[in-house]
C-alpha atoms as a PDB file:
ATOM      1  CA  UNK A   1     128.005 136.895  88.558  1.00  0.00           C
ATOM      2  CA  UNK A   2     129.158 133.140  89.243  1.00  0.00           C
ATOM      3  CA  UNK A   3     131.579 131.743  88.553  1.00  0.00           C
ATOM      4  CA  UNK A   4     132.055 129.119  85.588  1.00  0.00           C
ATOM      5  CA  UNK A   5     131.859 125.473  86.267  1.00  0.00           C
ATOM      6  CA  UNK A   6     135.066 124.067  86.010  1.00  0.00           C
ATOM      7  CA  UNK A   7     136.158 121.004  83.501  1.00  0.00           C
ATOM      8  CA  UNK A   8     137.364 117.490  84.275  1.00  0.00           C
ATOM      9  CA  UNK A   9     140.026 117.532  81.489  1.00  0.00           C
ATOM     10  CA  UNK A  10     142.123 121.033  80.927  1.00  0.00           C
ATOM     11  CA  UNK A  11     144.133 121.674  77.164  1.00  0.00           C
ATOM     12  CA  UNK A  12     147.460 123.302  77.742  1.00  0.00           C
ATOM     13  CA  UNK A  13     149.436 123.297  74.536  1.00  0.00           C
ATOM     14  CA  UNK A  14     147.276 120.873  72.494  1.00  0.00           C
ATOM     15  CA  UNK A  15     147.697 118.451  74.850  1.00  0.00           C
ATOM     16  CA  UNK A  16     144.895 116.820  76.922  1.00  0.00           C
ATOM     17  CA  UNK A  17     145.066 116.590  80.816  1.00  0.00           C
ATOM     18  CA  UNK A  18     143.046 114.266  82.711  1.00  0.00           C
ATOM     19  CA  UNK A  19     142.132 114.809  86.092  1.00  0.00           C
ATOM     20  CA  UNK A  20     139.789 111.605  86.575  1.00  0.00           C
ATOM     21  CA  UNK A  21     141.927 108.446  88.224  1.00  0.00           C
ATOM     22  CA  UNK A  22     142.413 106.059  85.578  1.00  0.00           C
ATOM     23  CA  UNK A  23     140.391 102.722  85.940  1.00  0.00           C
ATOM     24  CA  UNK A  24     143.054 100.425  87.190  1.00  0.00           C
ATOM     25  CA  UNK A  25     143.412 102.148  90.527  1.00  0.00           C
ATOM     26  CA  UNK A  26     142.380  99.925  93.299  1.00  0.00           C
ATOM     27  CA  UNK A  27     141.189 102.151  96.049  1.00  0.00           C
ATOM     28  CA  UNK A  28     138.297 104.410  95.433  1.00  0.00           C
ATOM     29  CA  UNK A  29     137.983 107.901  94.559  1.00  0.00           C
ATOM     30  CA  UNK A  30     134.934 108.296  96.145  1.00  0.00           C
ATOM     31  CA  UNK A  31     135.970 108.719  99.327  1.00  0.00           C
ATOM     32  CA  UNK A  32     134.675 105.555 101.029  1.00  0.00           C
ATOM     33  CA  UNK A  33     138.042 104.033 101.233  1.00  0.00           C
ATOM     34  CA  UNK A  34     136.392 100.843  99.877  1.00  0.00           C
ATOM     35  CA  UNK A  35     138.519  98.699  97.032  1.00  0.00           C
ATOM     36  CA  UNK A  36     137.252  98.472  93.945  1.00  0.00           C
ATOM     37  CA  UNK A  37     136.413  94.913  93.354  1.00  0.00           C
ATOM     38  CA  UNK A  38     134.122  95.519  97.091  1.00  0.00           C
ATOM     39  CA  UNK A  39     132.410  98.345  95.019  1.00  0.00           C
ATOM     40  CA  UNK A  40     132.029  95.665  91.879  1.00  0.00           C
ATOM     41  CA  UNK A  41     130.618  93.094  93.848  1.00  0.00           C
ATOM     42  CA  UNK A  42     128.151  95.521  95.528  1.00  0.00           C
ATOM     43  CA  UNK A  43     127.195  96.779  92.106  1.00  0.00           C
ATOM     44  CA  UNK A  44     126.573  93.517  90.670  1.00  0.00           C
ATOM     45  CA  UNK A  45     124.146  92.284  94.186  1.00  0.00           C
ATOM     46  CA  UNK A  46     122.330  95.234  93.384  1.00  0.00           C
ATOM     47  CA  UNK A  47     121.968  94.598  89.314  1.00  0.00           C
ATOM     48  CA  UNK A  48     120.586  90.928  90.807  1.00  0.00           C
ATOM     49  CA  UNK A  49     118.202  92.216  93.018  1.00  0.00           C
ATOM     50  CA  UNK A  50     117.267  94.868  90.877  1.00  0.00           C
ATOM     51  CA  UNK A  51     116.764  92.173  88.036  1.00  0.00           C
ATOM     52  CA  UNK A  52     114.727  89.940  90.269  1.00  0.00           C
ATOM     53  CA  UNK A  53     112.448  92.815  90.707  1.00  0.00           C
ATOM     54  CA  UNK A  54     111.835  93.507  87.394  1.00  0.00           C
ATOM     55  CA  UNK A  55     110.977  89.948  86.959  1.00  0.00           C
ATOM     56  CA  UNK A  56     108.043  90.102  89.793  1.00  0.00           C
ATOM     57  CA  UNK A  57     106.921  93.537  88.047  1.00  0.00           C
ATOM     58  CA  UNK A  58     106.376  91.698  85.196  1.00  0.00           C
ATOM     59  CA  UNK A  59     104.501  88.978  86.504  1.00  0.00           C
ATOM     60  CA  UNK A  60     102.216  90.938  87.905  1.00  0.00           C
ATOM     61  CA  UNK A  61     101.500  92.743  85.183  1.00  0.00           C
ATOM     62  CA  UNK A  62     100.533  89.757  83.086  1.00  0.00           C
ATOM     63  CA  UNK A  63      98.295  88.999  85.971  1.00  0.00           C
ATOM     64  CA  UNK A  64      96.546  92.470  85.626  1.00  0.00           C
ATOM     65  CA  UNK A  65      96.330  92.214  81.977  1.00  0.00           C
ATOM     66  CA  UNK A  66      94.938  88.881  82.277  1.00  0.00           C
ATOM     67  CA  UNK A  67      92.203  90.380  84.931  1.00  0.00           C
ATOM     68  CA  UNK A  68      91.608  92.927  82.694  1.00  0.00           C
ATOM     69  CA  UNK A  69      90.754  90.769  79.556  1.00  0.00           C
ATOM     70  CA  UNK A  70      88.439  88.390  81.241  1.00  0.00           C
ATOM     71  CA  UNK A  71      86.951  91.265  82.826  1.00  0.00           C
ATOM     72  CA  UNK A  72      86.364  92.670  79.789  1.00  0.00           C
ATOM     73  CA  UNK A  73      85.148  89.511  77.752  1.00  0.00           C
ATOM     74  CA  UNK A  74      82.715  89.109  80.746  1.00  0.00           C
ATOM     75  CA  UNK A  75      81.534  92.520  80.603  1.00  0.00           C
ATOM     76  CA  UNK A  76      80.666  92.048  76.927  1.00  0.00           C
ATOM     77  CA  UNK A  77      79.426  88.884  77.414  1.00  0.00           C
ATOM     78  CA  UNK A  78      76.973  90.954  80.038  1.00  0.00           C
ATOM     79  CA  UNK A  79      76.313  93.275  77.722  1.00  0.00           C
ATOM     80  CA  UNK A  80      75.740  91.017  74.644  1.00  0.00           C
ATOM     81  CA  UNK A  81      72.915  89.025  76.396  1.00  0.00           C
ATOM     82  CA  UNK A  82      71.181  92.122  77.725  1.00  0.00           C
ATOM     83  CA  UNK A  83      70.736  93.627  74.286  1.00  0.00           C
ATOM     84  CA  UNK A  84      69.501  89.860  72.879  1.00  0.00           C
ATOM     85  CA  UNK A  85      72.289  89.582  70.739  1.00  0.00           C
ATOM     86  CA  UNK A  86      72.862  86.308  72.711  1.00  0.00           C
ATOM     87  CA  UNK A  87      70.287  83.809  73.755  1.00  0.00           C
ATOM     88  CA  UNK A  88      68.452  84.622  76.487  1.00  0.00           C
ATOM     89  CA  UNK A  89      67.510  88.152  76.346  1.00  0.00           C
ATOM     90  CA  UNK A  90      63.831  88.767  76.071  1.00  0.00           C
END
């Protein structure tokens, strides 16, 4: 049988017990050994970039959208004449 997964916080006597470094800490807990304001700045070069994509994702789907509506009034405009319902159609 395994074992059970153990906690981040244990209660001894009503009292809570955290095991998590608290915020203010400088040097990382994640083993890199990098400071936390290099881990910030990191963080917030990647929220630009990842911003900046979403930005050219939307573009191009107005693009598509916009190819897919004139595709579509052309296609009906195709269709329209074919049937006579516009001029042309015998």
């Amino acid at each position: 049988m395994a074992s059970p997964k153990k906690s981040s916080a244990s209660q001894t006597s009503g009292q809570v017990t955290r095991l998590v470094p608290s915020a203010a800490t400088t040097t990382g807990g994640g083993g890199g050994g990098d400071s936390l304001d290099t881990r910030v700045a990191k963080l917030q070069s990647d929220v630009e970039h990842v911003q900046s994509d979403v930005t050219e994702i939307k573009g191009d789907i107005r693009k598509l959208l916009g190819a897919g509506i004139l595709a579509a009034v052309g296609l009906m405009a195709l269709m329209a004449t074919g049937f006579g319902w516009l001029g042309g159609g015998g």
